[in-house]
Protein backbone atom coordinates (compact mmCIF):
# COMPACT_ATOMS: atom_id res chain seq x y z
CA UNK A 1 3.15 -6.31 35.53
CA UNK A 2 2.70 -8.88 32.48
CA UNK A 3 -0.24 -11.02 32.55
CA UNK A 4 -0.62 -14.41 30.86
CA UNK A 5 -3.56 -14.17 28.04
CA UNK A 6 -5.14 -16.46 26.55
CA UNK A 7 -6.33 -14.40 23.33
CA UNK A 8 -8.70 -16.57 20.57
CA UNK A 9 -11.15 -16.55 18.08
CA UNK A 10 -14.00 -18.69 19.14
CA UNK A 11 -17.45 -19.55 17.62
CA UNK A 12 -20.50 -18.50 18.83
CA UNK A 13 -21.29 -21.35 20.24
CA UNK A 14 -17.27 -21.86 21.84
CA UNK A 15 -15.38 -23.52 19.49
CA UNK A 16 -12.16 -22.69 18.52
CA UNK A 17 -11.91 -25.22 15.56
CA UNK A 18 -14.03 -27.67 14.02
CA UNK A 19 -14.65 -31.35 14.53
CA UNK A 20 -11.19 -31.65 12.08
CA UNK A 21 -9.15 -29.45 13.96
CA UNK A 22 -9.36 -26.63 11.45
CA UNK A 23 -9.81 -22.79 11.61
CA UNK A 24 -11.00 -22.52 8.01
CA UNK A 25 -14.71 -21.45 9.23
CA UNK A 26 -12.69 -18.44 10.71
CA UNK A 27 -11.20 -17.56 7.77
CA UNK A 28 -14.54 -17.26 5.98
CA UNK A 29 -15.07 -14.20 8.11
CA UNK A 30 -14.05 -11.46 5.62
CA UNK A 31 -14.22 -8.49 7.45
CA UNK A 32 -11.61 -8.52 9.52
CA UNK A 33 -9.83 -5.59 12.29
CA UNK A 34 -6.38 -5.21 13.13
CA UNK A 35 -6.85 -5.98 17.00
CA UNK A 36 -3.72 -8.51 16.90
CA UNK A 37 -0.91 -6.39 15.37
CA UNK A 38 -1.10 -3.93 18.63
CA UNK A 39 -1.94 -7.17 20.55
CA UNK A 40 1.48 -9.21 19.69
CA UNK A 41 3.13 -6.05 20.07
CA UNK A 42 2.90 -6.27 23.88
CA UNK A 43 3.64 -10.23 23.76
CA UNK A 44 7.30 -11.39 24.90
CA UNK A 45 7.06 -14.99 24.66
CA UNK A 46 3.86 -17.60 23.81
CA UNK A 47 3.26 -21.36 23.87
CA UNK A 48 1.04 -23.65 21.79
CA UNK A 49 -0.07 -27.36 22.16
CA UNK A 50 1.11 -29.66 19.37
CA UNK A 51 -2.47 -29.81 17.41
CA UNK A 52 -2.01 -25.87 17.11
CA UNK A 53 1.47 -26.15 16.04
CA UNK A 54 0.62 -28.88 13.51
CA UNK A 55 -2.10 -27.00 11.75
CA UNK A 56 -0.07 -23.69 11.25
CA UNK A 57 2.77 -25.56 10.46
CA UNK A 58 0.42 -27.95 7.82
CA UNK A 59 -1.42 -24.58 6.91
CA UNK A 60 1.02 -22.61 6.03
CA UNK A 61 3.79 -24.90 4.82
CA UNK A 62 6.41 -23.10 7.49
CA UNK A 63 8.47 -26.01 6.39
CA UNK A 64 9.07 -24.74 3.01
CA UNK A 65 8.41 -21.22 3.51
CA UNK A 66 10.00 -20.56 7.11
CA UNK A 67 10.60 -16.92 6.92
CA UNK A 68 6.50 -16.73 7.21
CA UNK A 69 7.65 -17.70 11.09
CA UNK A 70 9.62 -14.72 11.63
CA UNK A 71 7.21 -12.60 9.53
CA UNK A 72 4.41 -13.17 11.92
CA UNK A 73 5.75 -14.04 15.55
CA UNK A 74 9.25 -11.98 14.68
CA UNK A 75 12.35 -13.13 17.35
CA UNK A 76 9.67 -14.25 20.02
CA UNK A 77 11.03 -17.45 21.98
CA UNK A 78 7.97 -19.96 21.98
CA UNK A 79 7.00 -23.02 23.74
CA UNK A 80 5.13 -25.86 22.13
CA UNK A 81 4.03 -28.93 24.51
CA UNK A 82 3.75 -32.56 23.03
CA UNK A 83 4.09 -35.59 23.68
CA UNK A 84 5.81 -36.36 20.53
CA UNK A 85 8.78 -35.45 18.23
CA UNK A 86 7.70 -32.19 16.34
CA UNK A 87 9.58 -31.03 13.11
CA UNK A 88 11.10 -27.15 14.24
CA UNK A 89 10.70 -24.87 11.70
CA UNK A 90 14.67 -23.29 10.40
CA UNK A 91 15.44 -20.37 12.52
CA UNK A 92 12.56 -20.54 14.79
CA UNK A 93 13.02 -19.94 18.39
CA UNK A 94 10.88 -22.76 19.71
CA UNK A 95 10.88 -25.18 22.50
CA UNK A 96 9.89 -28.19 22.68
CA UNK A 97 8.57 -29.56 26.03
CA UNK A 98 6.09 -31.77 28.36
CA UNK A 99 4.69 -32.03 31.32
CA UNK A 100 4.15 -29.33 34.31
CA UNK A 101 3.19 -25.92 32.86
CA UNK A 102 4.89 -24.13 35.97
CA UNK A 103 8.25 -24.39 35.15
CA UNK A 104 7.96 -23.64 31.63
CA UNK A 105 5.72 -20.77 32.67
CA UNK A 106 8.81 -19.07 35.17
CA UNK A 107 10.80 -19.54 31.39
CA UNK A 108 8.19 -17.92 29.30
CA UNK A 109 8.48 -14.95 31.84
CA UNK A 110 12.21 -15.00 31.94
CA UNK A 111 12.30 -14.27 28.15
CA UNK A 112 9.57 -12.45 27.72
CA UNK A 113 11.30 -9.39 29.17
CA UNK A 114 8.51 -7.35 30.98
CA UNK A 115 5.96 -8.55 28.21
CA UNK A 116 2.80 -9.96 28.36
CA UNK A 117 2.61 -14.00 27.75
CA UNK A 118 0.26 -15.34 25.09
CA UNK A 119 -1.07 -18.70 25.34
CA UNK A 120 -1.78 -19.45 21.98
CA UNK A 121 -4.32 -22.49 22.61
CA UNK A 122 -5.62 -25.06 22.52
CA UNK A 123 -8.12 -25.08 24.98
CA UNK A 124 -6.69 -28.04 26.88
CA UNK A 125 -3.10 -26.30 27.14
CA UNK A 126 -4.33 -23.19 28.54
CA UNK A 127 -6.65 -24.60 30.68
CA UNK A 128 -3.78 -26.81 32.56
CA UNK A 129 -2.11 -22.97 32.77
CA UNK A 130 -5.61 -21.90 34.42
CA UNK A 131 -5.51 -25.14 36.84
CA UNK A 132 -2.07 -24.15 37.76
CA UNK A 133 -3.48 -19.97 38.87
CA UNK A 134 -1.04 -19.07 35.55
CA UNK A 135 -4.05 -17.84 33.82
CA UNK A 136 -4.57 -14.15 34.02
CA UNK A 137 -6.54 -12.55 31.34
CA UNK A 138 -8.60 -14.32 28.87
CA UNK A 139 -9.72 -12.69 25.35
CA UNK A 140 -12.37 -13.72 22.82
CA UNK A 141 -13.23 -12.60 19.73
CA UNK A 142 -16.48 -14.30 19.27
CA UNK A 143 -16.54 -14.58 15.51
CA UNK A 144 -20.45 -14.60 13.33
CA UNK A 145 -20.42 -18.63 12.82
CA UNK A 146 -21.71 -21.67 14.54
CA UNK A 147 -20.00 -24.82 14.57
CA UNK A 148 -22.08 -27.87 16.34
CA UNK A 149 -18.41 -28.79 17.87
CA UNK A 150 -15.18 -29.02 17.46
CA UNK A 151 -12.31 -28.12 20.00
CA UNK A 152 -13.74 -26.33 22.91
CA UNK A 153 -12.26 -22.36 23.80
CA UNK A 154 -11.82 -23.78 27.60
CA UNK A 155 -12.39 -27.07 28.51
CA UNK A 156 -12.14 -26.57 32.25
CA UNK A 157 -15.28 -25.33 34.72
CA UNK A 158 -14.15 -21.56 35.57
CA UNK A 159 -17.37 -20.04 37.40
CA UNK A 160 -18.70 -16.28 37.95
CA UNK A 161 -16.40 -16.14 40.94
CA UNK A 162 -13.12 -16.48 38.74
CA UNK A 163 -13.91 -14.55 36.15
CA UNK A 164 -14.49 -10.73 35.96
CA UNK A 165 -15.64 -9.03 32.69
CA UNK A 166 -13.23 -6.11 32.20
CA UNK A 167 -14.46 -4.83 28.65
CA UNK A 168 -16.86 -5.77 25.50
CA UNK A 169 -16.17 -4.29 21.94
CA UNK A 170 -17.58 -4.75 19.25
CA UNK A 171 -14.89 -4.78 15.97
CA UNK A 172 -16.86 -5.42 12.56
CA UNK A 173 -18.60 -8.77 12.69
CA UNK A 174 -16.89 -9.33 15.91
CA UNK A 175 -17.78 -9.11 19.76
CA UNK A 176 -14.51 -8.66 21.89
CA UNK A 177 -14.54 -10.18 25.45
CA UNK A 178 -12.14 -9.63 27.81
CA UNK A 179 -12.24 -11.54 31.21
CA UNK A 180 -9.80 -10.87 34.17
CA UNK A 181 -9.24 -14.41 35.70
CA UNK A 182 -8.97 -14.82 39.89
């Protein structure tokens, strides 16, 4: 059965990007593993919230240098929510949409085929997926920095009783933490 992951890098202290919505501290991390090639590889169809798709989209200049889309995320459909008009990158297959996560969820699983959904952050989004029982595995990798804040990894109270601990791996500099979510 596919699950719905939420798969991140997240500071020590559970931050996913600093105070200026940036993931520049986590490319400071130089030694890295190849944990998300066989990762994506299982992944159908994803969504984003619009400060996520901004910053890749700022980052990388997808704009000018589309194909880098299709290099990374290949023919995957995606789903980005905002509340306001987005550029789309050329020959992108994204969505744009707002609102309940439910219905867009049923259409992530629709085109993802049998694969796994990846909820590509923020926090926020995927924790409105987690209020909704969409939510079914969560994965850290809990990189060597410290931020003092930024954009929390889930801004939503899960407890003990929710959350199962279903393996912990350490990859170079980084701890892997994988949570089943009830």
């Amino acid at each position: 059965m596919a699950l719905t992951q939420y798969y991140t890098a997240t500071s020590i202290d559970g931050f996913i990007a600093d105070e200026h919505n940036s993931l520049d501290w986590l490319f400071e991390v130089t030694e890295r593993d190849d944990r998300f090639g066989p990762f994506l590889a299982g992944v159908g169809a994803f969504a984003m919230g619009a400060t996520t798709y901004e910053w890749v989209l700022q980052q990388e200049k997808l704009l000018d240098e589309p194909e880098k889309w299709q290099q990374w995320y290949g023919d995957r459909p995606s789903w980005v929510f905002t509340h306001r008009d987005l550029p789309a990158i050329p020959g992108a297959d994204i969505t744009f949409v707002s609102g309940d996560v439910r219905p867009v969820h049923e259409a992530m699983t629709a085109a993802a085929g049998g694969r796994n959904l990846w909820l590509v952050g923020g926090g926020e989004l995927v924790g409105t997926f987690a209020d909704a029982g969409l939510l079914d595995e969560i994965i850290l990798g809990v990189a060597p920095a410290t931020l003092g804040g930024g954009a929390p990894v889930l801004p939503r109270r899960l407890t003990s009783s929710r959350l199962t601990l279903t393996a912990a791996e350490q990859a170079g500099p980084f701890a892997y933490l994988t949570y089943r979510v009830s």
